[in-house]
Protein backbone atom coordinates (compact mmCIF):
# COMPACT_ATOMS: atom_id res chain seq x y z
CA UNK A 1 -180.25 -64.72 33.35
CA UNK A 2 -183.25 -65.70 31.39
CA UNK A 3 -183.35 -65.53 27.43
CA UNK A 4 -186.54 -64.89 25.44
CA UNK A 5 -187.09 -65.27 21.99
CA UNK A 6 -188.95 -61.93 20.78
CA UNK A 7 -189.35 -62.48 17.40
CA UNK A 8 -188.29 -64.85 15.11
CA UNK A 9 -184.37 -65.62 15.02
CA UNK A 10 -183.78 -62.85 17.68
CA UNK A 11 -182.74 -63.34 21.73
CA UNK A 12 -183.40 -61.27 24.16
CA UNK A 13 -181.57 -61.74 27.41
CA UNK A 14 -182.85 -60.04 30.50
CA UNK A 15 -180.80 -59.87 33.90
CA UNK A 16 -181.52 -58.50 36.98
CA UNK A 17 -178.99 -55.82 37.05
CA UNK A 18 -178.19 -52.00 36.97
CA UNK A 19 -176.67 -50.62 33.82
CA UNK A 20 -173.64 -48.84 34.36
CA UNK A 21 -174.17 -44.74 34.27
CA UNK A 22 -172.40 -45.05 31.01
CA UNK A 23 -174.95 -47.63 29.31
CA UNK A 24 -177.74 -45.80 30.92
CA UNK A 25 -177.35 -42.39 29.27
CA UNK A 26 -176.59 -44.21 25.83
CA UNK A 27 -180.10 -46.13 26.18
CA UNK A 28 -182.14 -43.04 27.16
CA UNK A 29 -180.72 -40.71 24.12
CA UNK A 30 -181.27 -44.33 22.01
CA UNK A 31 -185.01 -44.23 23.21
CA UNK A 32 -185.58 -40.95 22.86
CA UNK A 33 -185.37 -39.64 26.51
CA UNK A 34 -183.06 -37.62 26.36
CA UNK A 35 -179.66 -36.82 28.51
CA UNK A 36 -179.56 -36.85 32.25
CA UNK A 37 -177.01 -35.79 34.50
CA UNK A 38 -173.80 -38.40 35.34
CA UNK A 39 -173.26 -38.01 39.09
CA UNK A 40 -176.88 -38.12 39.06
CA UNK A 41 -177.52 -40.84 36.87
CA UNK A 42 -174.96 -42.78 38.98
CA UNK A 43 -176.59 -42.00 42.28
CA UNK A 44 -180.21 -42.94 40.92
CA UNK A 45 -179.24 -46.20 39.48
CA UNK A 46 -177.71 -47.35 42.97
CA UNK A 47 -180.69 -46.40 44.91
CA UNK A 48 -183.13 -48.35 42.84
CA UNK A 49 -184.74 -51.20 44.91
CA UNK A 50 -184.39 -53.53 41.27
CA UNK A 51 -183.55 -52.95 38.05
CA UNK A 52 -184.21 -55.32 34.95
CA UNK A 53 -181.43 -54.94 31.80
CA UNK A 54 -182.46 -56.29 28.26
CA UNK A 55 -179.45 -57.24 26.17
CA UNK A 56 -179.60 -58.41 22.59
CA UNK A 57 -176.13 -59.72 21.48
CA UNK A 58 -174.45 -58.00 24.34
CA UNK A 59 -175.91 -54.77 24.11
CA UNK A 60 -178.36 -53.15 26.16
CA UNK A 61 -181.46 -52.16 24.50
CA UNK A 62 -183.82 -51.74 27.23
CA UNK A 63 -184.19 -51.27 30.90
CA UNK A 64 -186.58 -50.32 34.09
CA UNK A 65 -186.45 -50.69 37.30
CA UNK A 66 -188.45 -49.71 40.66
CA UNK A 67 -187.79 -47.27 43.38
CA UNK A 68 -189.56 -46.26 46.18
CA UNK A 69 -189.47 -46.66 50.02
CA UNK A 70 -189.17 -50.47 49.81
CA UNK A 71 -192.32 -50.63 52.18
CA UNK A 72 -195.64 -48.59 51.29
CA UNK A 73 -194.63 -47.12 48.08
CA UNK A 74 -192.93 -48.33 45.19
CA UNK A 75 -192.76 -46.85 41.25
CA UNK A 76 -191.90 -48.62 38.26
CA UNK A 77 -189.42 -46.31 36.42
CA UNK A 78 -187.38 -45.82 33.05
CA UNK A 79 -188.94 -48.76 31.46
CA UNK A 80 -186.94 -47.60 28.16
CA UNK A 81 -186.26 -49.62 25.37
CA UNK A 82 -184.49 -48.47 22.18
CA UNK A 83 -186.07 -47.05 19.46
CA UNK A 84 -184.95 -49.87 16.76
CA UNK A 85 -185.71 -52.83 19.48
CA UNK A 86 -189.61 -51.69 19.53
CA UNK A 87 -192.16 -53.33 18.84
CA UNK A 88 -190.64 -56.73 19.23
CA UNK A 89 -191.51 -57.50 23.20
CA UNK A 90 -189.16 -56.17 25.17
CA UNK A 91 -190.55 -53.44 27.13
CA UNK A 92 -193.58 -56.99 27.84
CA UNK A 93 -191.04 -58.43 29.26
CA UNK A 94 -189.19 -56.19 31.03
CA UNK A 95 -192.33 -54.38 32.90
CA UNK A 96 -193.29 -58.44 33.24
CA UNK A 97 -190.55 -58.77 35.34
CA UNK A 98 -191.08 -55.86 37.38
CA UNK A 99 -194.03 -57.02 38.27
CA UNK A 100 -192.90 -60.51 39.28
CA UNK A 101 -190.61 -58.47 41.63
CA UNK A 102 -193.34 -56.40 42.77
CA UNK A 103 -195.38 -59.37 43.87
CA UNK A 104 -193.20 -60.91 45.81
CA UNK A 105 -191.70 -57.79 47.79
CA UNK A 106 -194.92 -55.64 48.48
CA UNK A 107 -197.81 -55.78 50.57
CA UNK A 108 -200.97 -55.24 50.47
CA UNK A 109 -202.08 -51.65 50.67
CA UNK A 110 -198.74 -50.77 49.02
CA UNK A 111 -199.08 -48.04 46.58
CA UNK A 112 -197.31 -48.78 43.08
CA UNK A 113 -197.21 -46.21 40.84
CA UNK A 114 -196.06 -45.61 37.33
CA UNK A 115 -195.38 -41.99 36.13
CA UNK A 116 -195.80 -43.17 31.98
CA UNK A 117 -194.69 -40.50 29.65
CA UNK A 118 -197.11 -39.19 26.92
CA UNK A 119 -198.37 -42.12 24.40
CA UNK A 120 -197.63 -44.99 26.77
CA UNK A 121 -200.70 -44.83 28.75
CA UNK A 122 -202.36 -47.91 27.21
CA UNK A 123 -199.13 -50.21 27.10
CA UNK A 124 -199.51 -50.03 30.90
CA UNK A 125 -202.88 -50.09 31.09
CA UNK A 126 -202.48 -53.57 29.55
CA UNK A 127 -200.69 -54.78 32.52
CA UNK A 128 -203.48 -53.53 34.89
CA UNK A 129 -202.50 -50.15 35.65
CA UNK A 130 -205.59 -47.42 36.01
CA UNK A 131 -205.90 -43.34 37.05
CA UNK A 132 -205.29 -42.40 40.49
CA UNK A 133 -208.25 -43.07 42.21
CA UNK A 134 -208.36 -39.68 44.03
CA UNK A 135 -207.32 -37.69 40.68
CA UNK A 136 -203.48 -37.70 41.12
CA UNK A 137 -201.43 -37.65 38.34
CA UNK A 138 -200.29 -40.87 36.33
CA UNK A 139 -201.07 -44.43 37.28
CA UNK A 140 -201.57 -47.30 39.60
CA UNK A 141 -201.81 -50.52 39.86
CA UNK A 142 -204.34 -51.74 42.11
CA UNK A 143 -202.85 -54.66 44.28
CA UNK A 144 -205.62 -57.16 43.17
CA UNK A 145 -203.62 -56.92 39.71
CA UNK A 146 -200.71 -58.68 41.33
CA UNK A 147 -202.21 -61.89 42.25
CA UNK A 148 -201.41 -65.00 40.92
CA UNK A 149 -202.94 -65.40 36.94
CA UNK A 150 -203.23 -61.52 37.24
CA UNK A 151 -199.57 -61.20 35.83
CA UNK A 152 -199.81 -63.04 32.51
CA UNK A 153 -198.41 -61.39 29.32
CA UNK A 154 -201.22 -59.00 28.08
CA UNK A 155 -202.23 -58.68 24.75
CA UNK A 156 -201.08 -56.54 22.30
């Protein structure tokens, strides 16, 4: 458990942990994503390869996590945070942790991918992500971005 301050007189606390299906749903509605299906929801969450949880006086108010083969391809997924909890840092440091995952359990070569829904382009561009290089579809991040000094917080 690590806590952050992200802004004045306010604590974060992010664990390495999967929301329950229950907390889940309630942060995707609370960020605007909308409902998803239980059983699914359930089955998703446990197949995730790691999954970050921001609390702020014991309630979640964001989350992501990364899937993928565990090998040559990995995405960074659901980085959600609610709508009132914007703004303030938390998606920095959730996607900050991801990444601190991401260096230590992929290789080279690995593809990491990030499929960023409309009007969040730029926040992971600040972390290093870029287009496809052959024209797919949402985002990369080149490996070179995951060497050390690489990963520090980016501006806003």
């Amino acid at each position: 458990m690590r806590q952050h301050s992200v802004t004045p007189g306010s604590a974060v606390t992010l664990v390495a942990a999967r929301p329950t299906a229950d907390q889940y749903l309630h942060l995707r509605i609370q960020s605007g994503l909308g409902r998803a299906d239980q059983v699914a929801t359930t089955a998703g969450l446990r197949a995730s390869l790691y999954s970050v949880c921001a609390f702020h006086d014991n309630q979640l108010v964001g989350f992501g996590r990364i899937v993928g083969d565990g090998g040559l391809c990995f995405y960074v997924e659901d980085v959600m945070v609610e709508k009132a909890s914007r703004g303030a840092g938390v998606g920095t440091l959730i996607l900050s942790a991801l990444l601190e995952w991401l260096r230590t359990h992929s290789s080279d070569g690995a593809r990491i991918g990030v499929q960023a829904p409309r009007d969040t382009e730029d926040f992971f561009r600040r972390f290093g992500f870029r287009e496809w290089p052959d024209a797919r579809p949402g985002l990369h991040l080149p490996s070179e971005a995951l060497q050390p000094g690489k990963l520090s917080s980016p501006s806003r």
